[in-house]
C-alpha atoms as a PDB file:
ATOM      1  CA  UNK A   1      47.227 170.889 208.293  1.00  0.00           C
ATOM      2  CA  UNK A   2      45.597 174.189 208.543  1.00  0.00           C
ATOM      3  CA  UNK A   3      47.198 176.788 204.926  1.00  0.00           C
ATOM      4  CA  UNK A   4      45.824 179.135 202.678  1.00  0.00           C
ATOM      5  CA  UNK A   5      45.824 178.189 199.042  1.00  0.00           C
ATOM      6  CA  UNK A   6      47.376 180.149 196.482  1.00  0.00           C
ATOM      7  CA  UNK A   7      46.848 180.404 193.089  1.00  0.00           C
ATOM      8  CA  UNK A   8      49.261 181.573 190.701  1.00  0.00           C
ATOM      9  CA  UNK A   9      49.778 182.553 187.037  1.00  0.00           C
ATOM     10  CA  UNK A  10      52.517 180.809 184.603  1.00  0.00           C
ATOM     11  CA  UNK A  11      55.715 182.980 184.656  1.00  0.00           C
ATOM     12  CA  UNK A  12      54.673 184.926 188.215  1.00  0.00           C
ATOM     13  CA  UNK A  13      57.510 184.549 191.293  1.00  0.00           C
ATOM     14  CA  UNK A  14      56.881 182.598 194.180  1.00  0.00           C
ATOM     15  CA  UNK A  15      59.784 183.630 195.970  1.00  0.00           C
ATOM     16  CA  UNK A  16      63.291 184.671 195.345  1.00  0.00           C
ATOM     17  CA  UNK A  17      66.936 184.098 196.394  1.00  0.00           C
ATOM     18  CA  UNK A  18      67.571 185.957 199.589  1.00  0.00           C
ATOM     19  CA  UNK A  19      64.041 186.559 200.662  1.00  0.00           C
ATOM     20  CA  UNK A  20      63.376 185.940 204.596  1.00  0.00           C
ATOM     21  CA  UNK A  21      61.734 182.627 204.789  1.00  0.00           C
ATOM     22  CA  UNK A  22      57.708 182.855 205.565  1.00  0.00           C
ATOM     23  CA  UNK A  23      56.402 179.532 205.053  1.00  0.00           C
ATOM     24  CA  UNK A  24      56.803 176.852 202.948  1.00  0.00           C
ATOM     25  CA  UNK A  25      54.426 175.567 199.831  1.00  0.00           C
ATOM     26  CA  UNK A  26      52.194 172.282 198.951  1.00  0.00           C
ATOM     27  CA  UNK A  27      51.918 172.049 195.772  1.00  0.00           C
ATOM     28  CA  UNK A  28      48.230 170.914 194.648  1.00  0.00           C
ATOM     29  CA  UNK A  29      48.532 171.606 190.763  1.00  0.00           C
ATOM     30  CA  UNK A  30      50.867 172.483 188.428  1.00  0.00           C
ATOM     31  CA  UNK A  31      54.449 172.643 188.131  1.00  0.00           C
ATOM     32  CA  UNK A  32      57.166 175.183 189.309  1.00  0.00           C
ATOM     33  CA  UNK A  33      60.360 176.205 188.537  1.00  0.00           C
ATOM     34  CA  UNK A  34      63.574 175.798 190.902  1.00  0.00           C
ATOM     35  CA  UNK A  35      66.540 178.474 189.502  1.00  0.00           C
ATOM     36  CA  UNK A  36      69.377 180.545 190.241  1.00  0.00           C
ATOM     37  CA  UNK A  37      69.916 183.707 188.324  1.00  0.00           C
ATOM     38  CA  UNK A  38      73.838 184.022 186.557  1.00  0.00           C
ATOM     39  CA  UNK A  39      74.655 187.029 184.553  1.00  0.00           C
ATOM     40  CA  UNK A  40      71.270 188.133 184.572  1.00  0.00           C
ATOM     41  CA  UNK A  41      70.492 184.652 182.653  1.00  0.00           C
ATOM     42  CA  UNK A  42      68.618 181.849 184.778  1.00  0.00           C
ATOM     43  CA  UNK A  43      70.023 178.369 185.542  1.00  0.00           C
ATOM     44  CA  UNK A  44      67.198 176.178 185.625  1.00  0.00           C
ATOM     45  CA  UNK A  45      67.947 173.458 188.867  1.00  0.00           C
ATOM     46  CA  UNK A  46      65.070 171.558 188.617  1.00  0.00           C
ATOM     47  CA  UNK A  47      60.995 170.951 188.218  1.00  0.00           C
ATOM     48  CA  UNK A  48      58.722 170.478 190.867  1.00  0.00           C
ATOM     49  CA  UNK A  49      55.168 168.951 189.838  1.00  0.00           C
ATOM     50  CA  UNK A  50      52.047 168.404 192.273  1.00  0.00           C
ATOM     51  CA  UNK A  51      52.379 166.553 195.156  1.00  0.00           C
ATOM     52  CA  UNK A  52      55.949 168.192 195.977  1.00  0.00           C
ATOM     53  CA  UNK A  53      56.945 170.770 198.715  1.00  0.00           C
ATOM     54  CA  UNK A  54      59.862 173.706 198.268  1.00  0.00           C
ATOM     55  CA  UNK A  55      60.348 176.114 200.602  1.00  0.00           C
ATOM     56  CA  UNK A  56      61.086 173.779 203.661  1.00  0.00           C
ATOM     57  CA  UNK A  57      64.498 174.303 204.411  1.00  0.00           C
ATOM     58  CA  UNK A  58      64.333 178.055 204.783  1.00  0.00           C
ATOM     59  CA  UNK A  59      61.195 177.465 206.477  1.00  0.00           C
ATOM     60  CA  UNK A  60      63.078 174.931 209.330  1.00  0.00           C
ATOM     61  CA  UNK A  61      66.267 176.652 209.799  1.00  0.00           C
ATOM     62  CA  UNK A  62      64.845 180.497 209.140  1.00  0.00           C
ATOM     63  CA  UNK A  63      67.858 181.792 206.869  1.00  0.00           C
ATOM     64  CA  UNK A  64      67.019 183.361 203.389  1.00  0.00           C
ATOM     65  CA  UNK A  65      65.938 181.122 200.194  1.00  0.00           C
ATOM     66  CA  UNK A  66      68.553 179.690 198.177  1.00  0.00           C
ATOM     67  CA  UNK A  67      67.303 179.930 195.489  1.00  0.00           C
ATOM     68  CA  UNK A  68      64.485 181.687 193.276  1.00  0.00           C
ATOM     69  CA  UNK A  69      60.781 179.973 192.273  1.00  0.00           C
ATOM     70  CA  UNK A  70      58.267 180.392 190.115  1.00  0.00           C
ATOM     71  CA  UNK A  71      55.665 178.853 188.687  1.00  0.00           C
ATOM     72  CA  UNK A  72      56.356 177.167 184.946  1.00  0.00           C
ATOM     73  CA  UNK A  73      52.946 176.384 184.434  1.00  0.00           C
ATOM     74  CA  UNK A  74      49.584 178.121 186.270  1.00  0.00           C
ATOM     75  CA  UNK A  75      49.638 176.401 189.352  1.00  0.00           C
ATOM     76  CA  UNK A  76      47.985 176.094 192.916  1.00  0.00           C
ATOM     77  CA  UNK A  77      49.566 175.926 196.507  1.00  0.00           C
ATOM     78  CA  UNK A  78      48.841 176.064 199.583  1.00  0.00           C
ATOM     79  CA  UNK A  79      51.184 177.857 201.673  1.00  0.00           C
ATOM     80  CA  UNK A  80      51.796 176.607 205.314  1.00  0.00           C
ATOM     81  CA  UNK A  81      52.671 180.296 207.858  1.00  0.00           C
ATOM     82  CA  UNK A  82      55.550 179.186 210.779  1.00  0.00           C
ATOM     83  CA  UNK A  83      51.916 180.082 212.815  1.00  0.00           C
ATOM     84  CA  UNK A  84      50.047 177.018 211.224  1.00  0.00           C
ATOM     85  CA  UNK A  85      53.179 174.669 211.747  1.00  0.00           C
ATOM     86  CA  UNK A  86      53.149 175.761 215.506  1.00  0.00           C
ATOM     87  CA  UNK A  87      49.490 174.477 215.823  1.00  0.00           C
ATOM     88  CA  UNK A  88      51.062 170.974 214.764  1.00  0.00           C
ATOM     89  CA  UNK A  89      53.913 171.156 216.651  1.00  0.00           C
ATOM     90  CA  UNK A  90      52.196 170.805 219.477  1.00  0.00           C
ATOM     91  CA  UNK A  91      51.163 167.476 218.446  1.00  0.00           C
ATOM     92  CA  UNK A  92      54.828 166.315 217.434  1.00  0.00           C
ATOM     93  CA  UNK A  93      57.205 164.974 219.929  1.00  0.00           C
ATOM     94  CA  UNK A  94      60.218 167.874 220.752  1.00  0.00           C
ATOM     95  CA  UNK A  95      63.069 165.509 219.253  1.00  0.00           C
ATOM     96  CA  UNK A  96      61.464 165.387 216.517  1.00  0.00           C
ATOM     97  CA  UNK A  97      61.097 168.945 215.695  1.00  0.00           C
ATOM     98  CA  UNK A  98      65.041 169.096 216.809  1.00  0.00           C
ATOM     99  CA  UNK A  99      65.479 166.214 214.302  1.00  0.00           C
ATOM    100  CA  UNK A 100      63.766 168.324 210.919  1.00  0.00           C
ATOM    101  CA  UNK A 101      65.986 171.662 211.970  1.00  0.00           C
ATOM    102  CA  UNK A 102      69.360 169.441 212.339  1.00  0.00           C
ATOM    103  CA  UNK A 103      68.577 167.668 208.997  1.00  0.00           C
ATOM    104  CA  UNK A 104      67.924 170.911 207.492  1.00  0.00           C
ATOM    105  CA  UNK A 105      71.191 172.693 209.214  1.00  0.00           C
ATOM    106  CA  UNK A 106      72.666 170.088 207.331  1.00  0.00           C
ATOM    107  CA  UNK A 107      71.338 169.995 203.741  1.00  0.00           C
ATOM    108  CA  UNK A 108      72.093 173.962 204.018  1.00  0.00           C
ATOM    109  CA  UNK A 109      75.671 173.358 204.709  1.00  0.00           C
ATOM    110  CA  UNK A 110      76.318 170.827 202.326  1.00  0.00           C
ATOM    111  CA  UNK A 111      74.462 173.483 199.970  1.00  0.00           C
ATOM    112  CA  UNK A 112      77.185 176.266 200.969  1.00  0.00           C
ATOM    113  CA  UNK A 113      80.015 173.745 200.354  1.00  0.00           C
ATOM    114  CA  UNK A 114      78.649 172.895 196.821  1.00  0.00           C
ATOM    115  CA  UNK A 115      78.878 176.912 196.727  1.00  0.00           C
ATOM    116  CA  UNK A 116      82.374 177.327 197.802  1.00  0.00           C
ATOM    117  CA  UNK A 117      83.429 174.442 195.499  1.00  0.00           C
ATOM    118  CA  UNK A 118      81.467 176.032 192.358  1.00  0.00           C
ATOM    119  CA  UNK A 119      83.326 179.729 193.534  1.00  0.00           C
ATOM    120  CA  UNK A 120      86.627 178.257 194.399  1.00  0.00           C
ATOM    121  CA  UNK A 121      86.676 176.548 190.569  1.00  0.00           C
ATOM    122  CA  UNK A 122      85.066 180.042 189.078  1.00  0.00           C
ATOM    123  CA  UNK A 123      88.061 181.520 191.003  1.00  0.00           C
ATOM    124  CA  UNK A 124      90.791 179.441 189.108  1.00  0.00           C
ATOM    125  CA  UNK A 125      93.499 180.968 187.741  1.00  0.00           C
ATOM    126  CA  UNK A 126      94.710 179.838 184.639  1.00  0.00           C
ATOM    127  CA  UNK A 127      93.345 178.483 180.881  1.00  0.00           C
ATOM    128  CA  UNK A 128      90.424 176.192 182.416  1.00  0.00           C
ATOM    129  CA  UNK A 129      88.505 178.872 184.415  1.00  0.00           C
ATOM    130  CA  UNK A 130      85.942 179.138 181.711  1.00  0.00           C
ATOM    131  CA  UNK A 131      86.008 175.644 181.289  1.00  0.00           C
ATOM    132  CA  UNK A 132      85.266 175.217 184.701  1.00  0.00           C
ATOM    133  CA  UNK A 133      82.098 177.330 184.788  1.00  0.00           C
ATOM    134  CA  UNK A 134      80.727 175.914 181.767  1.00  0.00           C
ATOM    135  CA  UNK A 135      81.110 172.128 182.591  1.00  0.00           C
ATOM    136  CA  UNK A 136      79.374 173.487 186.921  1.00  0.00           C
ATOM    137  CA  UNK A 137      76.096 174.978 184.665  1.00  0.00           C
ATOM    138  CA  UNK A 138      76.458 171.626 182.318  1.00  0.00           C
ATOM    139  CA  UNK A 139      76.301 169.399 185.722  1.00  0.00           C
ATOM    140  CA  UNK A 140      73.002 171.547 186.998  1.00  0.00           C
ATOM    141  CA  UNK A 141      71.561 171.283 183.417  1.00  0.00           C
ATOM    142  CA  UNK A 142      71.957 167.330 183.560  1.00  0.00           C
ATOM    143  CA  UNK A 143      69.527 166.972 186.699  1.00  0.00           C
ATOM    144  CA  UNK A 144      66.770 168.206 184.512  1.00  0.00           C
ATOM    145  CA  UNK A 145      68.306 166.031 181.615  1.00  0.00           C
ATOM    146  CA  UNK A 146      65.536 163.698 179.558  1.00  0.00           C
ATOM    147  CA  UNK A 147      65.614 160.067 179.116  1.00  0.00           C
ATOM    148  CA  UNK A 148      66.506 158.621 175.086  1.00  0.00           C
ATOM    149  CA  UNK A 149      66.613 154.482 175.778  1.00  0.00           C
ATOM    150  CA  UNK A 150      70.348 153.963 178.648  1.00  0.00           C
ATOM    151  CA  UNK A 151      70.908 157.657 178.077  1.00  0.00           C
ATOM    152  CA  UNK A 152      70.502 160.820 179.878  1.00  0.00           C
ATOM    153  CA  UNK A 153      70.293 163.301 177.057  1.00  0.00           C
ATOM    154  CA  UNK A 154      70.311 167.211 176.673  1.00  0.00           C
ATOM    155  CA  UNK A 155      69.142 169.448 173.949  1.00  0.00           C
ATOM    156  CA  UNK A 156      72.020 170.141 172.575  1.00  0.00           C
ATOM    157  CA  UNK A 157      71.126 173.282 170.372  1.00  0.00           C
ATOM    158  CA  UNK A 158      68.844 174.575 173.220  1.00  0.00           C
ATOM    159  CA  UNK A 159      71.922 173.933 175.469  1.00  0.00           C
ATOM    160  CA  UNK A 160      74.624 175.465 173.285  1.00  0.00           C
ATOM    161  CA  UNK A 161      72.387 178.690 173.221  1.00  0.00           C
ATOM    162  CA  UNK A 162      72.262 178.797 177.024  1.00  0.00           C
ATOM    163  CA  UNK A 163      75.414 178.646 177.551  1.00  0.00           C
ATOM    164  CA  UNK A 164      76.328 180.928 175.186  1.00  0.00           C
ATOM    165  CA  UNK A 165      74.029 183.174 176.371  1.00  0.00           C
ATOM    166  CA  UNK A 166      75.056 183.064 179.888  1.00  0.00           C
ATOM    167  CA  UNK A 167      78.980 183.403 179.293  1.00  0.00           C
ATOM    168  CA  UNK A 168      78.431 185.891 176.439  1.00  0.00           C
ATOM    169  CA  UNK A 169      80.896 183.501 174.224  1.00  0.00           C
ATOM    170  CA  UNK A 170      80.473 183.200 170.560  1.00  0.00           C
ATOM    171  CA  UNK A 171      78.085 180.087 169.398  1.00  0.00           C
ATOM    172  CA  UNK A 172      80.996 178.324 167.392  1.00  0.00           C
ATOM    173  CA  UNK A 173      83.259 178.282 170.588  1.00  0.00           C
ATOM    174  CA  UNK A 174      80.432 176.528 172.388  1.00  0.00           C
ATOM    175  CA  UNK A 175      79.646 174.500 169.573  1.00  0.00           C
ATOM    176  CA  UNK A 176      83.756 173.080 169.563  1.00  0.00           C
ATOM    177  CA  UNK A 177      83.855 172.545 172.630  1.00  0.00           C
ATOM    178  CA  UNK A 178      80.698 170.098 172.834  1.00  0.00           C
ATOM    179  CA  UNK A 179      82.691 168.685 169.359  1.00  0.00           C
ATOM    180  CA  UNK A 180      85.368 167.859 171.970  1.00  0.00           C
ATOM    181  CA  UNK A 181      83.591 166.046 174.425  1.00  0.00           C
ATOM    182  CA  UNK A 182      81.172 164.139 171.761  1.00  0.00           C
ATOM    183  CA  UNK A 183      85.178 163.252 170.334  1.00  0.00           C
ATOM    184  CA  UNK A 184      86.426 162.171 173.467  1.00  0.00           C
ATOM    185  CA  UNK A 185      83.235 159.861 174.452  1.00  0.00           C
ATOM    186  CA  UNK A 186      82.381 162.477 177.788  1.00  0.00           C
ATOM    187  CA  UNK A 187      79.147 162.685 175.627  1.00  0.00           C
ATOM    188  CA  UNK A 188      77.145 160.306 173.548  1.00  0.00           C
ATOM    189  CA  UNK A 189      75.677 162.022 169.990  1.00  0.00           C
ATOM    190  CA  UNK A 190      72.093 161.026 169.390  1.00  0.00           C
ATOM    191  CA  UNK A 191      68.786 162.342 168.242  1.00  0.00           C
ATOM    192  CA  UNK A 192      65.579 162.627 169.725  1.00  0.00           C
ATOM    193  CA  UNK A 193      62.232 161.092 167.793  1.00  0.00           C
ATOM    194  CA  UNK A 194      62.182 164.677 165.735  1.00  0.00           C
ATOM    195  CA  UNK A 195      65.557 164.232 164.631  1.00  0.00           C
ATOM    196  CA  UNK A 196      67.179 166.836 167.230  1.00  0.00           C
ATOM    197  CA  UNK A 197      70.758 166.563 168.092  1.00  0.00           C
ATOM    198  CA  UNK A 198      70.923 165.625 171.703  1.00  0.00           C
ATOM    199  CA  UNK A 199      74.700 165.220 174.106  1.00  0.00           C
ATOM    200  CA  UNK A 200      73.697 162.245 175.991  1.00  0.00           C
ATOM    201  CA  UNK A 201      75.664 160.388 178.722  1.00  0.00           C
ATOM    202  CA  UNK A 202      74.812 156.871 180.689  1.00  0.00           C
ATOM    203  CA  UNK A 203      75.816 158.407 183.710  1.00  0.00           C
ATOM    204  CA  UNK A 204      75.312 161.730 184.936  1.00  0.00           C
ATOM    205  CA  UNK A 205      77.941 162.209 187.288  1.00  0.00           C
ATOM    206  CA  UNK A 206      80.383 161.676 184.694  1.00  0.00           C
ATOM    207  CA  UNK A 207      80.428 165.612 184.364  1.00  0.00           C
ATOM    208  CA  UNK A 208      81.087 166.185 187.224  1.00  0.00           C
ATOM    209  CA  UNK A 209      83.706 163.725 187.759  1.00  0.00           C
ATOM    210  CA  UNK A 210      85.399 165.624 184.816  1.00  0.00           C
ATOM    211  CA  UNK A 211      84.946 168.628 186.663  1.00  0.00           C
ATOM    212  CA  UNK A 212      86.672 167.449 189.536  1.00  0.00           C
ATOM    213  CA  UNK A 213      89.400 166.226 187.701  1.00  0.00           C
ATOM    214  CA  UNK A 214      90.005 169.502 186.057  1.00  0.00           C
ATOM    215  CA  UNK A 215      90.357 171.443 189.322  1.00  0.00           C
ATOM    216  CA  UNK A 216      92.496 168.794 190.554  1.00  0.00           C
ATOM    217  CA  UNK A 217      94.772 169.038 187.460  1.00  0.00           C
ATOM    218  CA  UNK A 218      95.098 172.525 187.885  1.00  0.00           C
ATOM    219  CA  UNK A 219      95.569 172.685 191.412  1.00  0.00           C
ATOM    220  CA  UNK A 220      98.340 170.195 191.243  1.00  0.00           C
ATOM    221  CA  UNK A 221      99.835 171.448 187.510  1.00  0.00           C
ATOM    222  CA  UNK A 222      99.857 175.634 187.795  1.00  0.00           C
ATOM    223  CA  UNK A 223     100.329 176.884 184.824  1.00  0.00           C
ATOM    224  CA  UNK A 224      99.729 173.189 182.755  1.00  0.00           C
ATOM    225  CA  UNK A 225      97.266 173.073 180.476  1.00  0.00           C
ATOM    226  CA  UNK A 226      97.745 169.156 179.888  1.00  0.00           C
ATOM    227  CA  UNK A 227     100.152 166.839 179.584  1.00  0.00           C
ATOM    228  CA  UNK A 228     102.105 165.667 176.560  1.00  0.00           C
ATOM    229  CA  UNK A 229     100.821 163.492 173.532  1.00  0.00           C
ATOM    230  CA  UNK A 230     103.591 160.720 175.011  1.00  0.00           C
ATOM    231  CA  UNK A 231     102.339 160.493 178.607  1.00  0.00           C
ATOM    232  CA  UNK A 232      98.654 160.073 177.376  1.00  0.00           C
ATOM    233  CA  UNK A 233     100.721 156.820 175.330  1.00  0.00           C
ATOM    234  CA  UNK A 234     101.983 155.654 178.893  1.00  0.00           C
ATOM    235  CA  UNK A 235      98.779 155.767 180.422  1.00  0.00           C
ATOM    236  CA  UNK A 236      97.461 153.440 177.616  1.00  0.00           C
ATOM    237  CA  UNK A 237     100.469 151.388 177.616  1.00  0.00           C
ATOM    238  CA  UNK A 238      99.765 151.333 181.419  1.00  0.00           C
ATOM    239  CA  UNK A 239      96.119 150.289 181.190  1.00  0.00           C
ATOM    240  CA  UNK A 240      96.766 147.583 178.424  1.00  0.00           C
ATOM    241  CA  UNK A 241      99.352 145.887 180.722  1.00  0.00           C
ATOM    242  CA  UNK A 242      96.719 145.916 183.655  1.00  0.00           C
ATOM    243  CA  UNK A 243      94.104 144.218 181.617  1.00  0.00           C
ATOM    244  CA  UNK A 244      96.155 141.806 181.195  1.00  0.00           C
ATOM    245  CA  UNK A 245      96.032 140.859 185.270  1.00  0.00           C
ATOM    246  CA  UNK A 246      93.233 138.923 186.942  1.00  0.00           C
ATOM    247  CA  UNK A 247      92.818 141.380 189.572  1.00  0.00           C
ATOM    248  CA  UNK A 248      90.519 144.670 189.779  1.00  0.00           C
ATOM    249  CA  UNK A 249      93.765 146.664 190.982  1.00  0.00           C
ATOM    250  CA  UNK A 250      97.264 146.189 189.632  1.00  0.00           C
ATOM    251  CA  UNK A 251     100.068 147.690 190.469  1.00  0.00           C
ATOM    252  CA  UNK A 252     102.438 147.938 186.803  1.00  0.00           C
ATOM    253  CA  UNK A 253     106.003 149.279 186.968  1.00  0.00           C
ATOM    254  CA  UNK A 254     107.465 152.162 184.761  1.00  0.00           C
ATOM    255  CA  UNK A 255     109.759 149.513 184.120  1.00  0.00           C
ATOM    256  CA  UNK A 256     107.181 146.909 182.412  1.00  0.00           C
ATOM    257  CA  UNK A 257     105.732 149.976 180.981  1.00  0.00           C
ATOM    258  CA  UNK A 258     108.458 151.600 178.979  1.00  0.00           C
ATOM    259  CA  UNK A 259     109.219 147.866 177.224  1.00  0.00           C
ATOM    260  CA  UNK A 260     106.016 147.285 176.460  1.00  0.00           C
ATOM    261  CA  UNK A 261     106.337 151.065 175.026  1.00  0.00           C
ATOM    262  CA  UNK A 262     109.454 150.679 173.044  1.00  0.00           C
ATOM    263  CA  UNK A 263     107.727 146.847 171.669  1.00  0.00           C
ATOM    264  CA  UNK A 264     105.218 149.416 170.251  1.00  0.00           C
ATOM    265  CA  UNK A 265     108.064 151.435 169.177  1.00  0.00           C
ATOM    266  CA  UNK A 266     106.577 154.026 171.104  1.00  0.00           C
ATOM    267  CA  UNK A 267     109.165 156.971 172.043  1.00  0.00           C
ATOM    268  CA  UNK A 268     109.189 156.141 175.839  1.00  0.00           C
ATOM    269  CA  UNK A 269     112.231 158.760 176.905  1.00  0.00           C
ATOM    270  CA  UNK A 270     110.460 161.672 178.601  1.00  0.00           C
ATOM    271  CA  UNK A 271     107.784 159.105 180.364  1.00  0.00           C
ATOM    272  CA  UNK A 272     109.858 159.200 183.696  1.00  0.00           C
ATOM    273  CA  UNK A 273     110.645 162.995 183.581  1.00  0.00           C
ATOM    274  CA  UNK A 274     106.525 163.602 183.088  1.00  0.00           C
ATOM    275  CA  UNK A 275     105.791 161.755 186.650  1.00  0.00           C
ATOM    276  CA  UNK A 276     105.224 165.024 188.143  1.00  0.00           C
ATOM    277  CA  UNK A 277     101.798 165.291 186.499  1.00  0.00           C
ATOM    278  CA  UNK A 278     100.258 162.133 187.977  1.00  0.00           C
ATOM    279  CA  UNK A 279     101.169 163.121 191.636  1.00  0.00           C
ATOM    280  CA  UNK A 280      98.525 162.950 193.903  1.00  0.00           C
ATOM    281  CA  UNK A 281      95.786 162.762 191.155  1.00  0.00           C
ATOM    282  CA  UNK A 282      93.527 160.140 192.544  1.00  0.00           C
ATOM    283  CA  UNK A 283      92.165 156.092 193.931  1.00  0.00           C
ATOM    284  CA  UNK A 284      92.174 155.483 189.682  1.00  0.00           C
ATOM    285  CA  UNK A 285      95.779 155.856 188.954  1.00  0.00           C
ATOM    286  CA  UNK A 286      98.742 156.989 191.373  1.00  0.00           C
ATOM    287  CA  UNK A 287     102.651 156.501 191.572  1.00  0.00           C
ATOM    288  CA  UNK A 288     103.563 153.887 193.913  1.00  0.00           C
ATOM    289  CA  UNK A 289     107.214 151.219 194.991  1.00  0.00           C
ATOM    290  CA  UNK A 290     107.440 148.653 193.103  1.00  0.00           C
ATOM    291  CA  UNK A 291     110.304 146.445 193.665  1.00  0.00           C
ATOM    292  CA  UNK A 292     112.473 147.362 190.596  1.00  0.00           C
ATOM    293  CA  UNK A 293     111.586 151.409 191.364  1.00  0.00           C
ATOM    294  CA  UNK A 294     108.895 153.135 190.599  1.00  0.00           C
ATOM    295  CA  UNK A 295     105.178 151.995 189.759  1.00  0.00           C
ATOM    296  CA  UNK A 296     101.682 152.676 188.992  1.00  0.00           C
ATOM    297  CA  UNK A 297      98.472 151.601 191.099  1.00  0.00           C
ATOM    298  CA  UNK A 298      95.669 151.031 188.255  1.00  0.00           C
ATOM    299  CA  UNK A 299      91.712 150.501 188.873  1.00  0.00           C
ATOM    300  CA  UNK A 300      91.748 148.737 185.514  1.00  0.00           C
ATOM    301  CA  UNK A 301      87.708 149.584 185.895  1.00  0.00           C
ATOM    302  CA  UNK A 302      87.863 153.675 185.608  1.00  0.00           C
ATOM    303  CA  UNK A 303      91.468 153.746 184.044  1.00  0.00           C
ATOM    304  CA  UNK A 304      89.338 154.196 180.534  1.00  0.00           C
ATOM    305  CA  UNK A 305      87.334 157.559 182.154  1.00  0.00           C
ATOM    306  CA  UNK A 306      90.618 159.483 183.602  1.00  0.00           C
ATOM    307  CA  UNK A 307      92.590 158.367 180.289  1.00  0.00           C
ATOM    308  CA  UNK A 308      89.802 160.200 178.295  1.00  0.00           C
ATOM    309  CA  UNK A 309      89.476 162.882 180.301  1.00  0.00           C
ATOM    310  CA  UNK A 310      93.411 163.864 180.047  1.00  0.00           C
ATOM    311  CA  UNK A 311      92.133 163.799 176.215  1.00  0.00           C
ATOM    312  CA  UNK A 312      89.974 166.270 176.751  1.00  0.00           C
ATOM    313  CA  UNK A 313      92.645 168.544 178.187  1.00  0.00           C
ATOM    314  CA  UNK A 314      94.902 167.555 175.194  1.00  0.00           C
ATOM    315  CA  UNK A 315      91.844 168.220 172.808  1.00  0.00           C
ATOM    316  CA  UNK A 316      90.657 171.761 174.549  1.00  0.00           C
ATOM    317  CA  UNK A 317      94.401 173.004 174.166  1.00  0.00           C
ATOM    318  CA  UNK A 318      95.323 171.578 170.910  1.00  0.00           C
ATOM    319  CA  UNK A 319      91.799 174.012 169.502  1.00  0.00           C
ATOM    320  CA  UNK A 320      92.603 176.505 172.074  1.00  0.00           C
ATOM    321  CA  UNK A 321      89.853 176.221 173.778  1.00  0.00           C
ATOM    322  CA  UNK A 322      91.222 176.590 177.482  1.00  0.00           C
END
């Protein structure tokens, strides 16, 4: 394929977010530098080495980049014009040109919703908006996260001055709140083979299944930061009595629950009056019939995860955090 090559210096722009798209880039050596700028800080997204391409979605679907590059190391490319992509189009079937710009319509879109989702939790009104923001840069950070033996691990001073840097918080409030998740198991503590602290998790998604489950909370709670010490006991009352079936998902009544409670000489009398917070939360625990009233529908699998992560509201508001 016909391209000039391009050589540039570490540190020097490639392109930036918003700029008309006017060709996309080979890369033949080096390594650049996917980002987004917030607060006049950069995000990093992620790391492109040789061999890769960026610039191709702009490039099929003509709307502005979405996103800013440059080049984290001295690197050479070879930029491909819309006028040397023609020449090969004529070569490639129609439907298959038709294919690339629908594919590309699409990855865009699903880009804007990702967008909307990260503005519409920015937007929230209420303790966890800062919350919110922190744990969306967290989940963008964790793409780029390195591997420490089954664990995907981040810097965790490097990431703690970020963070701090973009949200213009003070270092010990970003330094709690990683205490909170490290407390609550979001995160794994380890070191690195210098002896660095590192937040490491098995699965990356965790964050932003957390993430989700905070907007959800507060979309469904206005005005509730979490819910009481006893309901987090009922959930674990709850999840005790499901392990106890055969099956994957149980269904346990408020009933069974409250017994088992008092056998544990729990105090049990404001679990049916706190319902109201576990309406329409999610597939891992809702309220369902049962045949002596109400009841709870437990995946005893990822019961542990949304236990822990109504911790982690518990935790943030108890250190005033959110």
């Amino acid at each position: 394929m016909a391209g000039s090559n391009l050589l540039f210096k570490e540190g020097q722009i490639v392109f930036k977010e918003g700029d008309p798209a006017d060709g996309m880039y080979l890369i033949r050596r080096g390594e650049l530098r996917v980002y987004l700028e917030k607060n006049g800080n950069e995000v990093k997204l992620a790391s492109v080495g040789a061999g890769g391409m960026i610039g191709e979605m702009a490039f099929f679907d003509n709307k502005p980049r979405s996103a800013s590059v440059k080049a984290g190391t001295e690197a050479e490319l070879t930029k491909i014009t819309p006028e040397d992509f023609a020449k090969l189009m004529k070569q490639i079937p129609k439907w298959f040109v038709s294919l690339m710009s629908s594919l590309s319509t699409r990855l865009r879109d699903t880009n804007d919703r990702l967008q909307k989702m990260e503005n519409k939790q920015a937007g929230a009104k209420g303790a966890y908006e800062d919350v919110l923001k922190i744990l969306h840069v967290v989940n963008l950070l964790m793409k780029d996260a390195t591997k420490e033996g089954k664990l995907n691990c981040l810097n965790r001073a490097t990431t703690e001055e970020q963070l701090t840097k973009i949200f213009g918080v003070q270092k010990q409030y970003m330094t709690d709140f990683f205490n909170v998740l490290v407390a609550q198991k979001i995160f794994a503590a380890a070191k690195d083979s210098y002896n660095a602290a590192l937040l490491g998790v098995v699965h990356k998604v965790t964050i932003d299944h957390l993430t989700k489950f905070i907007a959800d909370f507060i979309k469904n709670n206005p005005g509730q930061k979490c819910v009481p010490a006893t309901s987090i006991e009922m959930l674990e009352v709850i999840l005790k009595l499901a392990n106890e079936s055969a099956y994957e998902t149980v269904n346990i009544a408020l009933e069974d629950a409250v017994v088992e409670g008092e056998r544990q000489s729990l105090v049990t009398s404001s679990w049916k009056n706190d319902l109201s917070f576990f309406k329409g939360t999610n597939d891992l625990f809702s309220l369902v019939k049962v045949s002596s009233g109400i009841g709870f529908k437990v995946n005893k699998k990822d019961m542990p995860e949304y236990i822990s992560f109504h911790k982690v509201l518990k935790a943030l508001a108890d250190k005033s955090l959110a």
